[in-house]
Protein backbone atom coordinates (compact mmCIF):
# COMPACT_ATOMS: atom_id res chain seq x y z
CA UNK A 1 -190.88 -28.98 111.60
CA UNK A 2 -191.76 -25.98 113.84
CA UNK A 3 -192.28 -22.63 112.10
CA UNK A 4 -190.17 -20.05 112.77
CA UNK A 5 -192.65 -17.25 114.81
CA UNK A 6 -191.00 -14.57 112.10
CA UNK A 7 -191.55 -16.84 108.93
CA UNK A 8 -195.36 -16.11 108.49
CA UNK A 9 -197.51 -18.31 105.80
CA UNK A 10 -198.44 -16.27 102.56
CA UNK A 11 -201.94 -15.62 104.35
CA UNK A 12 -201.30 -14.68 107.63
CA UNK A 13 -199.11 -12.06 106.51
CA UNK A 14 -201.43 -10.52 104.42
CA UNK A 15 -204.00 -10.87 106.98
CA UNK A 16 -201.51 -8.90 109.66
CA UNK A 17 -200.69 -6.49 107.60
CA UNK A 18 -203.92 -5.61 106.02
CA UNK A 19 -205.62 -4.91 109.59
CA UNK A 20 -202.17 -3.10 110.34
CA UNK A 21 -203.27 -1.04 107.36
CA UNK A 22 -206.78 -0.48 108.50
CA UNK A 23 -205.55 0.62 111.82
CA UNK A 24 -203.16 2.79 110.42
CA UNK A 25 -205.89 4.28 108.32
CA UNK A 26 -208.20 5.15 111.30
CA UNK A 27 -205.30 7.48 112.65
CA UNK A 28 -205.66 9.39 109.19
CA UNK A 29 -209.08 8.91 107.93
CA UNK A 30 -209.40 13.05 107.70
CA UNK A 31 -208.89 15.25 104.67
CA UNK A 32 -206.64 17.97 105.00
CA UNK A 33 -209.13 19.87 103.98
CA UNK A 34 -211.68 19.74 106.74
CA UNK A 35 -208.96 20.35 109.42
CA UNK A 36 -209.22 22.84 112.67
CA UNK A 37 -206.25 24.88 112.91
CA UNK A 38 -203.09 23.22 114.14
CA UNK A 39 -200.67 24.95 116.18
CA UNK A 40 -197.18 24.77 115.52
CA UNK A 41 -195.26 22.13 116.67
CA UNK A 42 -192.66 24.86 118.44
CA UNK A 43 -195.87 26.25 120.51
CA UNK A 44 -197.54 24.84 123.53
CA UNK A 45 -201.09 24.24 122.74
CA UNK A 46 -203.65 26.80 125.40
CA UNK A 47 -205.93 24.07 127.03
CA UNK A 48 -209.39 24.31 128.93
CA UNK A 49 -209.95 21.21 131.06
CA UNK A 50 -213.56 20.73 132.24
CA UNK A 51 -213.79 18.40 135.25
CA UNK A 52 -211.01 18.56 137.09
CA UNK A 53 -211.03 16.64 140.56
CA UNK A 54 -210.40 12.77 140.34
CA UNK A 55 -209.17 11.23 136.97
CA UNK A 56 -209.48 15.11 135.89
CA UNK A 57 -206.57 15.67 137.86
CA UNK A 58 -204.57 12.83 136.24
CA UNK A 59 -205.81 14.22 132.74
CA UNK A 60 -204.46 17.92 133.76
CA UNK A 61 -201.17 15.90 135.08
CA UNK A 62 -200.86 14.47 131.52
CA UNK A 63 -201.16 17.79 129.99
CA UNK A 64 -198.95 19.79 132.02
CA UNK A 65 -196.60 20.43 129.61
CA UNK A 66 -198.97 22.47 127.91
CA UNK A 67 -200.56 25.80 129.12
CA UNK A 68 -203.34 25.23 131.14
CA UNK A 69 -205.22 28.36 130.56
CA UNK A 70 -209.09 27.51 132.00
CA UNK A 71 -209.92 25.14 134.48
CA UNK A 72 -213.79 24.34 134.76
CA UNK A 73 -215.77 22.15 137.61
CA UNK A 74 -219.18 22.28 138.97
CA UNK A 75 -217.57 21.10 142.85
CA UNK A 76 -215.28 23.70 144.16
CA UNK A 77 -213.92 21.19 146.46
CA UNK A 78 -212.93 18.29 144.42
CA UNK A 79 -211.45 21.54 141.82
CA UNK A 80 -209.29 22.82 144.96
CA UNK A 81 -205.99 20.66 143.92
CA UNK A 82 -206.15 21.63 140.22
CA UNK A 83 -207.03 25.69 140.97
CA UNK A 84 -203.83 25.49 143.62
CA UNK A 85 -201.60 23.40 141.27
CA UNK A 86 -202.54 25.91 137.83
CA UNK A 87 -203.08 29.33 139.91
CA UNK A 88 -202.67 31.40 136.91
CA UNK A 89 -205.93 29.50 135.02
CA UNK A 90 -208.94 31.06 135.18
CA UNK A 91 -211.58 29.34 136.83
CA UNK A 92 -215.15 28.69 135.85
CA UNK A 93 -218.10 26.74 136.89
CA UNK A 94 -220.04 26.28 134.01
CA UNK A 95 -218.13 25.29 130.61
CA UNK A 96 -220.65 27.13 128.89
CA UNK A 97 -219.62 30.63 130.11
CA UNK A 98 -216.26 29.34 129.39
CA UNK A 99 -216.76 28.90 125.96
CA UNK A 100 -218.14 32.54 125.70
CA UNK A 101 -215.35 34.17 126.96
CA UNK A 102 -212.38 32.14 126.03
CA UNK A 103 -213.21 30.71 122.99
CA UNK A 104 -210.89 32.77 120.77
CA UNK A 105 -207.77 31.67 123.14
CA UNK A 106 -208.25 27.83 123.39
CA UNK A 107 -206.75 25.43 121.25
CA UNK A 108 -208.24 22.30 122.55
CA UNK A 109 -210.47 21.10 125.71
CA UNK A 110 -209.81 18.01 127.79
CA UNK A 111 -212.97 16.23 129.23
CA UNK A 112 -213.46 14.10 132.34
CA UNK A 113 -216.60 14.88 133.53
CA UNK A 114 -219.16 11.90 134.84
CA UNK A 115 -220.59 10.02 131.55
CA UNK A 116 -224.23 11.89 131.26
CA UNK A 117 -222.15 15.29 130.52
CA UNK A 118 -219.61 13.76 127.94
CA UNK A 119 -221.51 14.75 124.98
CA UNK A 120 -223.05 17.80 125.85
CA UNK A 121 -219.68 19.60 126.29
CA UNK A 122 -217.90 17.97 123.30
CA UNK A 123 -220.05 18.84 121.22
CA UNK A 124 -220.26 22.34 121.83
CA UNK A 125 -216.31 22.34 122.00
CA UNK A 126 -216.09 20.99 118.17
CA UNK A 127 -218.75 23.64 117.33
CA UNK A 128 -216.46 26.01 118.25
CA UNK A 129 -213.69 24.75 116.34
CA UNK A 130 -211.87 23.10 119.57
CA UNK A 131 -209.93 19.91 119.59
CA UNK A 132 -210.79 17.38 122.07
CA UNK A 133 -209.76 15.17 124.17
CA UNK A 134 -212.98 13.31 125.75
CA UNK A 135 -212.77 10.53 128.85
CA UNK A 136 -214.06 7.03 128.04
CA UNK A 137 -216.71 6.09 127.68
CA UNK A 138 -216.93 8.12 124.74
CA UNK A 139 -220.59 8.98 125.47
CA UNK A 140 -223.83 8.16 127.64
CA UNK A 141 -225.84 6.57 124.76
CA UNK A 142 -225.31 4.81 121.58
CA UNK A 143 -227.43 7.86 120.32
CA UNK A 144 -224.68 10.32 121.66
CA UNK A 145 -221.63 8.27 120.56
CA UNK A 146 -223.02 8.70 117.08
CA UNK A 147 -223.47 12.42 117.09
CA UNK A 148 -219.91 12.64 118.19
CA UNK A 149 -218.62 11.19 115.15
CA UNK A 150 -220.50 13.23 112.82
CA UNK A 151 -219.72 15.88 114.71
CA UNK A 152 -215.69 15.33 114.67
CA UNK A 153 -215.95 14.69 110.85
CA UNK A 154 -217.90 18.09 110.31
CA UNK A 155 -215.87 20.51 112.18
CA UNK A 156 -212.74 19.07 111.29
CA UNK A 157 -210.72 19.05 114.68
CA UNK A 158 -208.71 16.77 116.64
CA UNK A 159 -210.09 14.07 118.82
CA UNK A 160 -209.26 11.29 120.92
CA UNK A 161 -211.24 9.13 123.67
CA UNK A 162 -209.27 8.39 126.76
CA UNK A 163 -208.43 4.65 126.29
CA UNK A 164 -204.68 4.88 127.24
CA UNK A 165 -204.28 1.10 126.89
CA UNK A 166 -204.55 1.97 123.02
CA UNK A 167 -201.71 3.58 122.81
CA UNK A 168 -199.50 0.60 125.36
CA UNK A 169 -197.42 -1.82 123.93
CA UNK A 170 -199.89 -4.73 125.40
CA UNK A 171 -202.82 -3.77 122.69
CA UNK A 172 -200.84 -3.88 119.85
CA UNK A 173 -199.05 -7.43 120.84
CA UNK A 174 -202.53 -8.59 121.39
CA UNK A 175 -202.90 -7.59 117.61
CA UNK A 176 -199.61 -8.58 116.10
CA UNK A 177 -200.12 -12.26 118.23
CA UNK A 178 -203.34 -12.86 116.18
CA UNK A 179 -202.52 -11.05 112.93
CA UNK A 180 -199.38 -13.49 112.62
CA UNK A 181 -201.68 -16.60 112.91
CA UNK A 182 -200.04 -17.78 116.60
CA UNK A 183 -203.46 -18.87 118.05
CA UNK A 184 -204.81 -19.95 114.83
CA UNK A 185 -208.26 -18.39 113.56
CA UNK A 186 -209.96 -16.61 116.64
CA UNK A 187 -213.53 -17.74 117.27
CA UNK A 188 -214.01 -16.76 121.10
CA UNK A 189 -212.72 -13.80 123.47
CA UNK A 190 -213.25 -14.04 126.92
CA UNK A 191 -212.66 -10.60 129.09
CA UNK A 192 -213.28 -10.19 132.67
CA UNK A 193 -213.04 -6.98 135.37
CA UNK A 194 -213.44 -7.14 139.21
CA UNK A 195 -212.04 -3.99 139.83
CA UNK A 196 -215.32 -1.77 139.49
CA UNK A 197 -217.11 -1.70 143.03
CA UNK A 198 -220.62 -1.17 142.30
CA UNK A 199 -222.24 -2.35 145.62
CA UNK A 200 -220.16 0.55 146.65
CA UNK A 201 -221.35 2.53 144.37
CA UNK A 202 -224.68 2.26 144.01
CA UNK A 203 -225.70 1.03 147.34
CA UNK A 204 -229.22 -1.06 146.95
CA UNK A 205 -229.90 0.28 143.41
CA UNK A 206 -232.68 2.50 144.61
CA UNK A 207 -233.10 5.95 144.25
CA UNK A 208 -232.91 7.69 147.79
CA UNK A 209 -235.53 9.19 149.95
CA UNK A 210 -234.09 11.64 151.99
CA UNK A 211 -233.33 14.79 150.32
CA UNK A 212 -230.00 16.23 151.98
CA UNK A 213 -229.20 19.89 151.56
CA UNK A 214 -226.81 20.52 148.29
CA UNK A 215 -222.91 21.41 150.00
CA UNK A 216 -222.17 24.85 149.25
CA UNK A 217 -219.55 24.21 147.41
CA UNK A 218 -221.26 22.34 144.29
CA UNK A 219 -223.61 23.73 141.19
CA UNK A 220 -226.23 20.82 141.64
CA UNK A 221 -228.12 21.76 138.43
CA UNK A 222 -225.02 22.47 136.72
CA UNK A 223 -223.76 18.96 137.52
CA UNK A 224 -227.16 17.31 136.69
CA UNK A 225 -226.04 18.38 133.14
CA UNK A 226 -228.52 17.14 130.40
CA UNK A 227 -230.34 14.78 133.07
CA UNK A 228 -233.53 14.45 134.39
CA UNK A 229 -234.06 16.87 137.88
CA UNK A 230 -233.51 14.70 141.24
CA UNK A 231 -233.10 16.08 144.30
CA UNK A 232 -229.12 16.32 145.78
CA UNK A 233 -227.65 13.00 147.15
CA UNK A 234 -224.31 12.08 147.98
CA UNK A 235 -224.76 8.75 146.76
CA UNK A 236 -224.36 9.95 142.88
CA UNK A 237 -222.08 12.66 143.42
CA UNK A 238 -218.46 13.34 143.79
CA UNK A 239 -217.82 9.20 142.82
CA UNK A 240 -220.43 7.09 143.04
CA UNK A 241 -222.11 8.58 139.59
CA UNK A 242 -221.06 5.23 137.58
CA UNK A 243 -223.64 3.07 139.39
CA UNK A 244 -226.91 4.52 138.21
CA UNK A 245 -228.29 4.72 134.85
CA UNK A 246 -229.50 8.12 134.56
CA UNK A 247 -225.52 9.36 135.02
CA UNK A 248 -223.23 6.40 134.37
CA UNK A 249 -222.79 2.78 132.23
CA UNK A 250 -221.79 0.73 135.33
CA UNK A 251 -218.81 -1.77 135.03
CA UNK A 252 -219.50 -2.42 131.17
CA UNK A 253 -218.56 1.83 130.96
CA UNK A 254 -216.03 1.85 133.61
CA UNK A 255 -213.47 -1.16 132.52
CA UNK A 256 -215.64 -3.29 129.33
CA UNK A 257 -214.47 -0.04 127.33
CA UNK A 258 -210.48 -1.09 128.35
CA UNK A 259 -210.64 -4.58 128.31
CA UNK A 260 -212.59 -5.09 124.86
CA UNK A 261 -210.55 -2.70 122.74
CA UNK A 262 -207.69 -5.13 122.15
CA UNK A 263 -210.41 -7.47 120.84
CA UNK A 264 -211.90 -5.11 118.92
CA UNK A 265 -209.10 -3.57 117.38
CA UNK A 266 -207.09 -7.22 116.47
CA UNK A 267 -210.25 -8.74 115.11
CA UNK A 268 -212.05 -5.69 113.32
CA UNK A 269 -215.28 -6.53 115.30
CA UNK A 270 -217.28 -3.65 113.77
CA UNK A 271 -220.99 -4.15 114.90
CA UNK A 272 -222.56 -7.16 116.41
CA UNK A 273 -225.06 -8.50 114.53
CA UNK A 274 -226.91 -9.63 118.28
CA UNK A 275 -225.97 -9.20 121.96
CA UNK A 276 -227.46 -11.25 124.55
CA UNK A 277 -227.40 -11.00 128.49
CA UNK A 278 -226.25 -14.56 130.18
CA UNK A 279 -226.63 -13.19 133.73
CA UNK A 280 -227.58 -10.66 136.06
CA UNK A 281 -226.91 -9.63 139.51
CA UNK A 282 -228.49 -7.17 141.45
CA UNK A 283 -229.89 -4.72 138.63
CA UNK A 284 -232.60 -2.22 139.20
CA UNK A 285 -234.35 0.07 136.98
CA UNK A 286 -232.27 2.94 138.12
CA UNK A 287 -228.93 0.58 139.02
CA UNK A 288 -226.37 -1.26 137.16
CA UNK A 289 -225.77 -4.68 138.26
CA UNK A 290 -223.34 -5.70 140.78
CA UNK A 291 -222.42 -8.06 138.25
CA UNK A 292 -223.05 -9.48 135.04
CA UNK A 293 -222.04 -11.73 131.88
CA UNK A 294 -222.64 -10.43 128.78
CA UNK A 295 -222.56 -12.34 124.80
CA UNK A 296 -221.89 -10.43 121.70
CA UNK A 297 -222.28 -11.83 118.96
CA UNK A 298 -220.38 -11.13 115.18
CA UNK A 299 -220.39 -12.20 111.97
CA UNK A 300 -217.38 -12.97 109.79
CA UNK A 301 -215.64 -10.18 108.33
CA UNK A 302 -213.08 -10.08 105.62
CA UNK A 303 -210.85 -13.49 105.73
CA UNK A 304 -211.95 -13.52 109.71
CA UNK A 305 -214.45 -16.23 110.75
CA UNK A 306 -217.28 -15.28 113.21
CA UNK A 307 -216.45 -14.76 116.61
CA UNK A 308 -218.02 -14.54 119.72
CA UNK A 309 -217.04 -12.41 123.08
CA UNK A 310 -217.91 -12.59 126.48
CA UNK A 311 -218.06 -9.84 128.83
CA UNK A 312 -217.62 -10.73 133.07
CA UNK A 313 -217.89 -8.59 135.86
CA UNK A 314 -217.92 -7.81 139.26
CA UNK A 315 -217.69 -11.90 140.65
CA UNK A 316 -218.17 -13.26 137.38
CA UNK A 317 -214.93 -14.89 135.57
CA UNK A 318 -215.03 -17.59 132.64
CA UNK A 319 -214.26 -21.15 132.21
CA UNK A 320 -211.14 -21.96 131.60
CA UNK A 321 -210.53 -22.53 127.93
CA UNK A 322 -208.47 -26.18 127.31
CA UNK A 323 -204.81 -25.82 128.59
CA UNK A 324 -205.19 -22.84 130.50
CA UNK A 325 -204.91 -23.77 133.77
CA UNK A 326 -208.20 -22.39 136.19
CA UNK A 327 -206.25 -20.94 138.58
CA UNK A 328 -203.95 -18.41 135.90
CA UNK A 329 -207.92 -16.75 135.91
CA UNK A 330 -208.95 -16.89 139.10
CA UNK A 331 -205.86 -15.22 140.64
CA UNK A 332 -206.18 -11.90 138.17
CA UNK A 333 -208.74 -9.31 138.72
CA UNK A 334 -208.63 -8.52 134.64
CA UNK A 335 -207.61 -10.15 132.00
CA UNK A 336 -209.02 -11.17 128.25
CA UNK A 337 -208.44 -14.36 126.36
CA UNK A 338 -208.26 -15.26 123.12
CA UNK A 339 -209.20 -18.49 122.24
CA UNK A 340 -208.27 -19.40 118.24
CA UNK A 341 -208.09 -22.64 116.32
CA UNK A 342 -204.33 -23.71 117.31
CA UNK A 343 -203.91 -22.16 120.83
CA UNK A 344 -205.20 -19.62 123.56
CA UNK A 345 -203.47 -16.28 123.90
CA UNK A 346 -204.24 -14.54 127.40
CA UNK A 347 -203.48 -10.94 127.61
CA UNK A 348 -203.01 -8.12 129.38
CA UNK A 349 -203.94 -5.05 127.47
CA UNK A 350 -201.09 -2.83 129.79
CA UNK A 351 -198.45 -5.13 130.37
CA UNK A 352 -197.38 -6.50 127.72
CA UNK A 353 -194.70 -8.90 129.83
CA UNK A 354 -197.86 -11.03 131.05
CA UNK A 355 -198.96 -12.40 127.96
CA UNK A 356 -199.24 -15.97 127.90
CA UNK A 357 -199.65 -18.62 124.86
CA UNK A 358 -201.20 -21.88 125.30
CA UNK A 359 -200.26 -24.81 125.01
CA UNK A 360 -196.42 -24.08 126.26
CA UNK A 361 -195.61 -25.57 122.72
CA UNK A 362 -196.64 -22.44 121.49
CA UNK A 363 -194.43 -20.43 124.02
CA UNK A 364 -191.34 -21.80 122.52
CA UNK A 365 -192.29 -21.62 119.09
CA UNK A 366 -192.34 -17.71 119.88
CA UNK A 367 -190.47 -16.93 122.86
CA UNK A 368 -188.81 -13.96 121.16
CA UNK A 369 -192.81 -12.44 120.72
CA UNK A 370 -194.77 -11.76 117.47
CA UNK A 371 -193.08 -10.03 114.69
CA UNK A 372 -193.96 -6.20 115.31
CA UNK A 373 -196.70 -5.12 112.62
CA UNK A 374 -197.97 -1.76 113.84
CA UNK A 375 -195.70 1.35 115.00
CA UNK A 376 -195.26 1.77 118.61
CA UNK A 377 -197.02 4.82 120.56
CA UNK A 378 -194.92 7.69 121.64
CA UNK A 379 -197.83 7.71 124.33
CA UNK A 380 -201.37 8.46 124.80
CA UNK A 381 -201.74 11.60 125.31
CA UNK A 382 -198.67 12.94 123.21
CA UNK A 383 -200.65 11.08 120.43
CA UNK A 384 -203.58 13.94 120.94
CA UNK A 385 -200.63 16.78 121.82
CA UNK A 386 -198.39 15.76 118.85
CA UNK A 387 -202.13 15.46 116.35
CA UNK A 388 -202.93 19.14 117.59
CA UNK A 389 -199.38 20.49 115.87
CA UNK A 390 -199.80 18.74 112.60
CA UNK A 391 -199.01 15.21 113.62
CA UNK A 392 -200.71 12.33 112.73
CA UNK A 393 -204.59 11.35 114.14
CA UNK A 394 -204.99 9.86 117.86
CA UNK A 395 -205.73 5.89 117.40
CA UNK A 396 -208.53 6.07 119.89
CA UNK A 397 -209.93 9.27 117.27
CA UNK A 398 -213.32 9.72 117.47
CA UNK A 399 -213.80 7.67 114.20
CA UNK A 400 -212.60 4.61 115.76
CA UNK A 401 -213.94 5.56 119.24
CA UNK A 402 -217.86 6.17 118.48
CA UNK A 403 -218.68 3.00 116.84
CA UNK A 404 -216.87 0.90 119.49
CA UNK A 405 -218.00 2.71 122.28
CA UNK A 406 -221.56 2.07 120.70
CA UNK A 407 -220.83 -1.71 120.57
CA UNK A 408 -219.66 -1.64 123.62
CA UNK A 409 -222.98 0.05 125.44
CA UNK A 410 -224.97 -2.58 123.67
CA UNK A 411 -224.23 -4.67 126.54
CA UNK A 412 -226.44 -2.73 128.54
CA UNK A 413 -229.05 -2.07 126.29
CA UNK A 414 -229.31 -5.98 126.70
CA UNK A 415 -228.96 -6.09 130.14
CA UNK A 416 -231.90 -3.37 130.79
CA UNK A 417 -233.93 -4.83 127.81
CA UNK A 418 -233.54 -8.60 129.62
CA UNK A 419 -232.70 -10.44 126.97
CA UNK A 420 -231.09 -10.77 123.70
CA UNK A 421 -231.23 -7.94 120.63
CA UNK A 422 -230.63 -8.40 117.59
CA UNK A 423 -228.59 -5.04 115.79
CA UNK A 424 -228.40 -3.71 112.50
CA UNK A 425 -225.99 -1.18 113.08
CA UNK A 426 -228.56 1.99 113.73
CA UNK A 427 -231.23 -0.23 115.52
CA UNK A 428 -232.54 -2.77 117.68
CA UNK A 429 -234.47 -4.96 115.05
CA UNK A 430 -236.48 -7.11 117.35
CA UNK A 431 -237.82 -4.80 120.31
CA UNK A 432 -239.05 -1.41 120.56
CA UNK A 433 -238.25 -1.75 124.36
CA UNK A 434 -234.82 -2.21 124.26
CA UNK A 435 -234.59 1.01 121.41
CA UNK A 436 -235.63 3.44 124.04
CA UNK A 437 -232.40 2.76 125.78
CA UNK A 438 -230.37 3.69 122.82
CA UNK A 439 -230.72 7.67 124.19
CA UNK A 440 -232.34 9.37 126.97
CA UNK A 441 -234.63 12.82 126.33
CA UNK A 442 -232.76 15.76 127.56
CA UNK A 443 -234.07 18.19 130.07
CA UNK A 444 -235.30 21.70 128.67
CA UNK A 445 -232.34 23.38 128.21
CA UNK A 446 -230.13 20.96 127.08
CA UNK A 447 -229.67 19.62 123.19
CA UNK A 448 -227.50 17.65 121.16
CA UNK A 449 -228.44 19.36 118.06
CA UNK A 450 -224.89 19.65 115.52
């Protein structure tokens, strides 16, 4: 007799719905009493945005709706768009002088800066009592991540990480589809990106020798942030930051942040207990690879079994599980699968119409989709708009944000450690090497001090 796909076993159900409570709970972890000051939900919130060429524009875009009151960026050029589009903002180069004079008008700041400068001006944002909105990855280091937590949770404000596929329909089906039992109980997650061009990026992987003049038209030092002094090259700055180490987190930062969260979110991953690197391409000691395949590895938790996930990039795709046919991989630049006890669920964490069960049995059983267990986004940013008036916390809140982002980065701690670590949620417990990678010193100057 086939099951009906909205007639779920006594389990199942109360499986679904207890990690529909837990994700509920993350958007509302705070006390009331620890809150910034909302606005009201009849005022437009007064936003600062602080890198504001390239996704920075798409941010401001977002946020439109609001008043833009300050725009900040270190590269007059890349700014020019945003300073013509919001004439009436005033303009600044370095956040920090921004803070000093505006910080009794702003309501909240919006981020999108290159990785290495993420925490730096967060931080001092929730210091001043600011809401933010902060680009993924959520931080350089598994070191920073954490400080933004604590950080969020002291001063009480808003926060959300810019994972938009968090708030689309996709992520949550990808939840509902396991929570119901469809696939059975999920033991391995495969997700793969060929999107991020790091040969491109990062040419050779090796720091330049010439020593070009710094354009006019961009703060140098101010960009260098919290990072070590190198002379000016165009190779790391306007776009090509995300290939080196000292600024970026490679393909793992650009797209394993996406691609993982669905996993992470339906299966309650929580830390890995080891991570290991399978392969390598083309890695240097100052460049991420041009590709690599990366095994995390986590215990069971609650009523779910252990699981293992894989992480593929640049050329690198998986195997095709049984019944999914090798060429439904090959022929997409990104997609995850999740591969459970009665079937394989491949998904597309923003478009939801391309999810695929396997076998086809499956398919009919539930061609009308899972039965919906969480409440539908009214979209990703109006989740961080709508939180800043009194609604309800972001999803991707920092809360839920730091320690994923910090499982996440452990993929590269592996990678530059060359080979596996074993992690006990504040430490690498079988190599000193591999803990130096956990955070970088900061130049004099600079501190992440809460």
């Amino acid at each position: 007799m086939t099951r009906d796909k909205r007639t779920l076993s006594r389990r199942t159900f109360l499986q679904g719905a207890a990690a529909a409570s837990v994700a509920a709970g993350v958007a509302g972890s705070r006390t009331l009493a620890n809150r910034a000051a909302r606005v009201s939900p009849m005022e437009r919130l007064n936003i600062a945005a602080i890198g504001v060429g390239g996704r920075g524009a798409s941010v401001l875009g977002a946020f439109s709706s609001e008043n833009i009151i300050a725009l900040c960026d270190v590269d007059e050029n890349r700014a020019a768009g945003a300073y013509e589009r919001f004439p009436r903002a005033t303009r600044y180069r370095d956040y920090r002088r921004l803070f000093d004079a505006m910080a009794n008008d702003i309501d909240a700041v919006a981020i999108s800066t290159p990785d290495h400068t993420h925490a730096v001006i967060a931080l001092a944002a929730m210091q001043l009592g600011k809401h933010v909105f902060l680009e993924k990855p959520l931080a350089h280091s598994i070191k920073e991540a954490g400080v933004l937590r604590e950080a969020a949770a002291r001063y009480g404000v808003v926060t959300q990480m810019g994972n938009q596929g968090m708030a689309g329909t996709g992520a949550r089906e990808v939840c509902e589809w396991i929570w119901s039992g469809a696939i059975g109980d999920v033991h391995t997650v495969h997700a793969y990106d060929e999107t991020t061009d790091l040969p491109a990026m990062r040419g050779d992987g090796r720091r330049p020798s010439e020593t070009p003049d710094v354009p006019e038209y961009l703060d140098w030092d101010l960009w260098l942030g919290p990072a070590p002094r190198r002379p000016y090259h165009p190779t790391y700055a306007p776009g090509r930051w995300r290939g080196w180490w000292e600024f970026g987190n490679g393909a793992v930062g650009d797209m394993a942040v996406h691609l993982l969260n669905p996993a992470n979110w339906a299966l309650r991953l929580g830390p890995p207990e080891s991570v290991e690197p399978i392969r390598e391409k083309g890695m240097t000691e100052e460049g991420a690879p041009e590709s690599s395949v990366i095994r995390y590895n986590f215990p069971a938790r609650a009523s779910m079994r252990p699981v293992t996930v894989y992480w593929y990039d640049g050329d690198e795709k998986p195997e095709a599980p049984p019944g999914v046919p090798q060429a439904e991989i090959d022929g997409q630049r990104r997609s995850s699968l999740y591969v459970g006890t009665k079937g394989v669920l491949m998904g597309y964490d923003r478009d939801p119409a391309r999810t695929v069960l396997y076998p086809e049995a499956l398919r009919e059983e539930y061609e009308d989709g899972p039965p919906q267990l969480l409440p539908r986004s009214p979209g990703h940013f109006q989740e961080f708009i709508q939180a800043c008036k009194g609604g309800p916390e972001p999803m991707a809140n920092f809360d839920y944000a730091a320690p994923y982002t910090q499982m996440v980065l452990l993929g590269n701690v592996a990678l530059r450690t060359g080979g596996a670590i074993e992690w006990d949620g504040q430490r690498v417990t079988n190599s000193g090497r591999a803990n130096a990678f956990l955070h970088r010193e900061y130049r004099d100057g600079w501190s992440l001090e809460t």
